[in-house]
C-alpha atoms as a PDB file:
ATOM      1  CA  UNK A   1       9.049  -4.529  13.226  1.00  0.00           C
ATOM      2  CA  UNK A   2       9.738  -2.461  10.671  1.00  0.00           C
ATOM      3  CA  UNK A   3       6.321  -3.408   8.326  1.00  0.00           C
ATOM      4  CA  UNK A   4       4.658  -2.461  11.932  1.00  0.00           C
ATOM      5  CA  UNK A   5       5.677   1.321  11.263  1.00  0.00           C
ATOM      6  CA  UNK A   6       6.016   1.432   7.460  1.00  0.00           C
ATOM      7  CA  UNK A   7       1.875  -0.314   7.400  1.00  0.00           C
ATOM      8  CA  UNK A   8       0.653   1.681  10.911  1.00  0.00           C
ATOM      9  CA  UNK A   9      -2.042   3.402   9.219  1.00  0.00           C
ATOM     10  CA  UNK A  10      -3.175   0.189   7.472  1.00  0.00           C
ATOM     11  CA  UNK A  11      -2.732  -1.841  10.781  1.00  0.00           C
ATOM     12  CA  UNK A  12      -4.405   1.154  13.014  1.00  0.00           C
ATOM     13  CA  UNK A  13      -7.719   0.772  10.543  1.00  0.00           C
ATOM     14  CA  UNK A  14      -7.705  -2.922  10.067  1.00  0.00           C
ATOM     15  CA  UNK A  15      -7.727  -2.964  14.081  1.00  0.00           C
ATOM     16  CA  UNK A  16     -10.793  -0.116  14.225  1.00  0.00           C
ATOM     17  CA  UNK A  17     -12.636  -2.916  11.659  1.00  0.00           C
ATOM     18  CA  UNK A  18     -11.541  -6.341  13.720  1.00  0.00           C
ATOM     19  CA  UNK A  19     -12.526  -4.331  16.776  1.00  0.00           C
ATOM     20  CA  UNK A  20     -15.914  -3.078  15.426  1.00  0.00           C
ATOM     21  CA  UNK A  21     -16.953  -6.169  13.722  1.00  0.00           C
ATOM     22  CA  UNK A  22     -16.023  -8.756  16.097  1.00  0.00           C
ATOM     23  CA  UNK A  23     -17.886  -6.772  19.305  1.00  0.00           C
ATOM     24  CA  UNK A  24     -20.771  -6.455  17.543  1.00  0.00           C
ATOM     25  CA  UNK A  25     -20.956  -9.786  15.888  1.00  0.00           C
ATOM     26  CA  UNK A  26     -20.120 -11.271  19.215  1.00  0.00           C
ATOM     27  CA  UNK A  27     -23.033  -9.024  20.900  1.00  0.00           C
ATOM     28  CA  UNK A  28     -25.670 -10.809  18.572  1.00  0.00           C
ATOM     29  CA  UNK A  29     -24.480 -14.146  19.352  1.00  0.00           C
ATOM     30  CA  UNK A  30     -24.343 -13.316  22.933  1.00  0.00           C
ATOM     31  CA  UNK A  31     -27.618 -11.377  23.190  1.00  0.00           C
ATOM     32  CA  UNK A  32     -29.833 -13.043  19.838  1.00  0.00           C
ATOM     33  CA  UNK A  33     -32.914 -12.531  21.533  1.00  0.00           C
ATOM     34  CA  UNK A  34     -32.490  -8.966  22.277  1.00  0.00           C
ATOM     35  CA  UNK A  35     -31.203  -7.738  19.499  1.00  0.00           C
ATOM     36  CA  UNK A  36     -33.679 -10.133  17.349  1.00  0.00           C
ATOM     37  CA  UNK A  37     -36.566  -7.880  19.231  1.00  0.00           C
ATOM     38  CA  UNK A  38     -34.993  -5.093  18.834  1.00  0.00           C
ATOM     39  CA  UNK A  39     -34.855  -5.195  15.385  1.00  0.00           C
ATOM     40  CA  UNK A  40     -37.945  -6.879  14.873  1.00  0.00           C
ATOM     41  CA  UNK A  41     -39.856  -3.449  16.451  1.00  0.00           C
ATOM     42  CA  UNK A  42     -37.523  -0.920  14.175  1.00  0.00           C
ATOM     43  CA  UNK A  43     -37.831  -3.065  10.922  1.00  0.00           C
ATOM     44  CA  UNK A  44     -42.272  -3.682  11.828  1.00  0.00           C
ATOM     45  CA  UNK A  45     -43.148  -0.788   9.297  1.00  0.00           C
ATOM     46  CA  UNK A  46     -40.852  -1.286   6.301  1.00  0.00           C
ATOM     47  CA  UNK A  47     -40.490  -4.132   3.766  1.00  0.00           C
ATOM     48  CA  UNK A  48     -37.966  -6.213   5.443  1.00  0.00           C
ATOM     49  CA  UNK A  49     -40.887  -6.465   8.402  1.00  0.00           C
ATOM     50  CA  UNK A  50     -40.798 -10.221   7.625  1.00  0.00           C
ATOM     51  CA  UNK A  51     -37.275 -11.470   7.017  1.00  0.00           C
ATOM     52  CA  UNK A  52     -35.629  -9.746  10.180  1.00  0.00           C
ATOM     53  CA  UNK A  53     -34.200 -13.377  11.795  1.00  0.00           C
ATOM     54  CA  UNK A  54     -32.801 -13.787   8.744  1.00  0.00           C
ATOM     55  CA  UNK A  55     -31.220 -10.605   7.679  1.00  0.00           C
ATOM     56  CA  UNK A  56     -29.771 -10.630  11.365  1.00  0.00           C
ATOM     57  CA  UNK A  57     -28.146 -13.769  10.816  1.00  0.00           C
ATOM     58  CA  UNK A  58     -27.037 -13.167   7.499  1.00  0.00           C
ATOM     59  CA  UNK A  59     -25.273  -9.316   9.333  1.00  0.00           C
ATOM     60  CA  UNK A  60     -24.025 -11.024  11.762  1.00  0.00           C
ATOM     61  CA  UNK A  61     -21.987 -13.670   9.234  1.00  0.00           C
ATOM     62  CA  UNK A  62     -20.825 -11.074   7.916  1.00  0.00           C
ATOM     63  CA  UNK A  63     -19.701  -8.852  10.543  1.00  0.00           C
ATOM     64  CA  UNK A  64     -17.298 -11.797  12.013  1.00  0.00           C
ATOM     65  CA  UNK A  65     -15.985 -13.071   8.584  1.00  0.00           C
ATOM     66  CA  UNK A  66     -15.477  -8.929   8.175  1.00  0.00           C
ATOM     67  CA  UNK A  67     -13.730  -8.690  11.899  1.00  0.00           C
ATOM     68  CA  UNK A  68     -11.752 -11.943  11.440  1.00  0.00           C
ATOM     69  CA  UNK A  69     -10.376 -10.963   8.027  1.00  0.00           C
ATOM     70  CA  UNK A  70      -9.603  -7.779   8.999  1.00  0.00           C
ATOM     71  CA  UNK A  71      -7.711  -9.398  12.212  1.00  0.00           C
ATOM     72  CA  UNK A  72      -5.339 -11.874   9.762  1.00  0.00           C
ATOM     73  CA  UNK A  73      -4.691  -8.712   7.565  1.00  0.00           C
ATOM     74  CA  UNK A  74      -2.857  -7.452  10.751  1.00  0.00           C
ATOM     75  CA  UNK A  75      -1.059 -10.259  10.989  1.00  0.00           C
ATOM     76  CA  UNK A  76      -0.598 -10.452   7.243  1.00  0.00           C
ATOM     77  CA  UNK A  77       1.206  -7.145   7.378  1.00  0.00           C
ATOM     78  CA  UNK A  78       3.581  -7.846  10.716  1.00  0.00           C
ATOM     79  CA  UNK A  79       4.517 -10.583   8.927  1.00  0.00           C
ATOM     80  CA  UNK A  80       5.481 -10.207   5.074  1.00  0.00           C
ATOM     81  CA  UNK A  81       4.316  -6.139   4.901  1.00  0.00           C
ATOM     82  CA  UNK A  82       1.308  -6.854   2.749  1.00  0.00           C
ATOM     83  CA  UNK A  83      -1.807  -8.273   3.153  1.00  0.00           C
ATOM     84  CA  UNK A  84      -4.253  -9.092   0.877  1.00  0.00           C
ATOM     85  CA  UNK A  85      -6.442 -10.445   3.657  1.00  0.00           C
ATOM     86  CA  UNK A  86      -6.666  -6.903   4.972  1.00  0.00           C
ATOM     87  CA  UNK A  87      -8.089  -5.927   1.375  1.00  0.00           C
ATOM     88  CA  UNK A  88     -10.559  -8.908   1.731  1.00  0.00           C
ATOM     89  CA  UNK A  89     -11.475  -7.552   4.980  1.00  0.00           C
ATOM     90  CA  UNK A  90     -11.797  -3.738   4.201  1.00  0.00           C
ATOM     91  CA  UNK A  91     -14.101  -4.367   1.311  1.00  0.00           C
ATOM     92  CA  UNK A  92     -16.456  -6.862   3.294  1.00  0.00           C
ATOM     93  CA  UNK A  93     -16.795  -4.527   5.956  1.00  0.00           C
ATOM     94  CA  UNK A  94     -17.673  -1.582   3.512  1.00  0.00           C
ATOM     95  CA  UNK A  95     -20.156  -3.989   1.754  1.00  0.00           C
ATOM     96  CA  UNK A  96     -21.543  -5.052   5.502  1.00  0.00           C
ATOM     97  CA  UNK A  97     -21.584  -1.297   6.610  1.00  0.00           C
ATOM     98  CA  UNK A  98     -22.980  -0.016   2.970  1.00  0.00           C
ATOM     99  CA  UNK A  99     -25.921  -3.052   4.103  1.00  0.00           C
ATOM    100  CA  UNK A 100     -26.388  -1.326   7.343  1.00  0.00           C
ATOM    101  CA  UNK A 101     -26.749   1.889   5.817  1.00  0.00           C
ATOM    102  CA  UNK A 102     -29.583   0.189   3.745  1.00  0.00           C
ATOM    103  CA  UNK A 103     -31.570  -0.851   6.787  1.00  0.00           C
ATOM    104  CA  UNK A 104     -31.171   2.377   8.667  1.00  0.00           C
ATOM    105  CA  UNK A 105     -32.366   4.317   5.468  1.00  0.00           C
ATOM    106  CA  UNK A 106     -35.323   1.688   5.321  1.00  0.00           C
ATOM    107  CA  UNK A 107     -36.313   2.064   8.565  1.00  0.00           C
ATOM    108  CA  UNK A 108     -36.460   5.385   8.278  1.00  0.00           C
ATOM    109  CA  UNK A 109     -33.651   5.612  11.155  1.00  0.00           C
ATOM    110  CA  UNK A 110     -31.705   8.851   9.361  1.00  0.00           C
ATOM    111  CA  UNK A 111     -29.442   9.446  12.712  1.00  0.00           C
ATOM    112  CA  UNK A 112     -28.439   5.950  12.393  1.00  0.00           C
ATOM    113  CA  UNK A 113     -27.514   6.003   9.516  1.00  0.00           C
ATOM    114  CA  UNK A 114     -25.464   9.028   9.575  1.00  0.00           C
ATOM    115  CA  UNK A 115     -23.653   6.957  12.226  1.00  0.00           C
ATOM    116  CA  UNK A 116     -23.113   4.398   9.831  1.00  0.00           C
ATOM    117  CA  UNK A 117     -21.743   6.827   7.560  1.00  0.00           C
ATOM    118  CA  UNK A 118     -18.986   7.786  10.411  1.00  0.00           C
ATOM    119  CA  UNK A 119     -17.980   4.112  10.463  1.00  0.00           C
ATOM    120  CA  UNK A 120     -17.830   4.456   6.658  1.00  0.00           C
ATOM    121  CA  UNK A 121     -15.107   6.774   5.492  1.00  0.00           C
ATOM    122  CA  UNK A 122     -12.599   5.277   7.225  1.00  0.00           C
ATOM    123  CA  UNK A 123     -13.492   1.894   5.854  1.00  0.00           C
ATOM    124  CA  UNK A 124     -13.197   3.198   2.611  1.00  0.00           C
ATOM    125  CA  UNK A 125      -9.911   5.010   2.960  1.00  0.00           C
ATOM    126  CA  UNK A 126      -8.523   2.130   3.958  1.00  0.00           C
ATOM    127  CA  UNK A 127      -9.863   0.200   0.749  1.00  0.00           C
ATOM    128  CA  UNK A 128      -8.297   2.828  -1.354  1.00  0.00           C
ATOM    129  CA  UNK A 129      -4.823   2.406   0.753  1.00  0.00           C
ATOM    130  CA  UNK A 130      -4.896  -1.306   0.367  1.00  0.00           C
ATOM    131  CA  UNK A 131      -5.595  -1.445  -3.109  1.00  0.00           C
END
């Protein structure tokens, strides 16, 4: 109990990541087709116009190996009150968000990627905590 309170700013951000990355990872396997059009529409006048199945698959791969890591790093720290799954986890999610970032900013979507940005700091922080 005591790695619960001494980590709880650690935990509190490694369960904002497992909760981010696992709904929306689950959301694309749940709903490919929409968010496969969806995408396809907001990526039709920018270079990745062509490769949108695959750079949807290759996010969403990402986004669950981020989520689950990020997940075991909680457990990682109840357990021994260090986790070097949670680091594994922090810095795939910054490189999946900083990927995000790069389609918004392609797609010429600048409000989503400022939202992107929100998601983010926070990542990063916790990077620089776990390291």
């Amino acid at each position: 109990m005591n790695n619960l309170f001494a980590n709880a700013t650690e935990i509190l951000l490694l369960a904002f990541l497992t909760i981010t990355f696992l709904q929306s990872g689950i959301d694309k396997i749940l709903d490919w087709k929409g968010n496969l059009d969806w995408l396809t529409g907001h990526f039709s006048k920018s270079i990745f116009k062509g490769v949108v199945p695959f750079l949807l698959g290759t996010i969403l791969v990402l986004e669950m190996l981020s989520g689950i890591l990020s997940g075991v790093g909680i457990f990682q720290f109840a357990i021994d009150g260090d986790s070097v799954y949670g680091l594994y986890g922090a810095v795939l999610s910054a490189i999946t968000l900083l990927m995000l970032l790069l389609g918004q900013r392609v797609a010429k979507d600048y409000v989503g990627a400022q939202t992107i940005v929100v998601y983010l700091i926070p990542t990063i922080i916790l990077v620089y905590l776990l390291q």
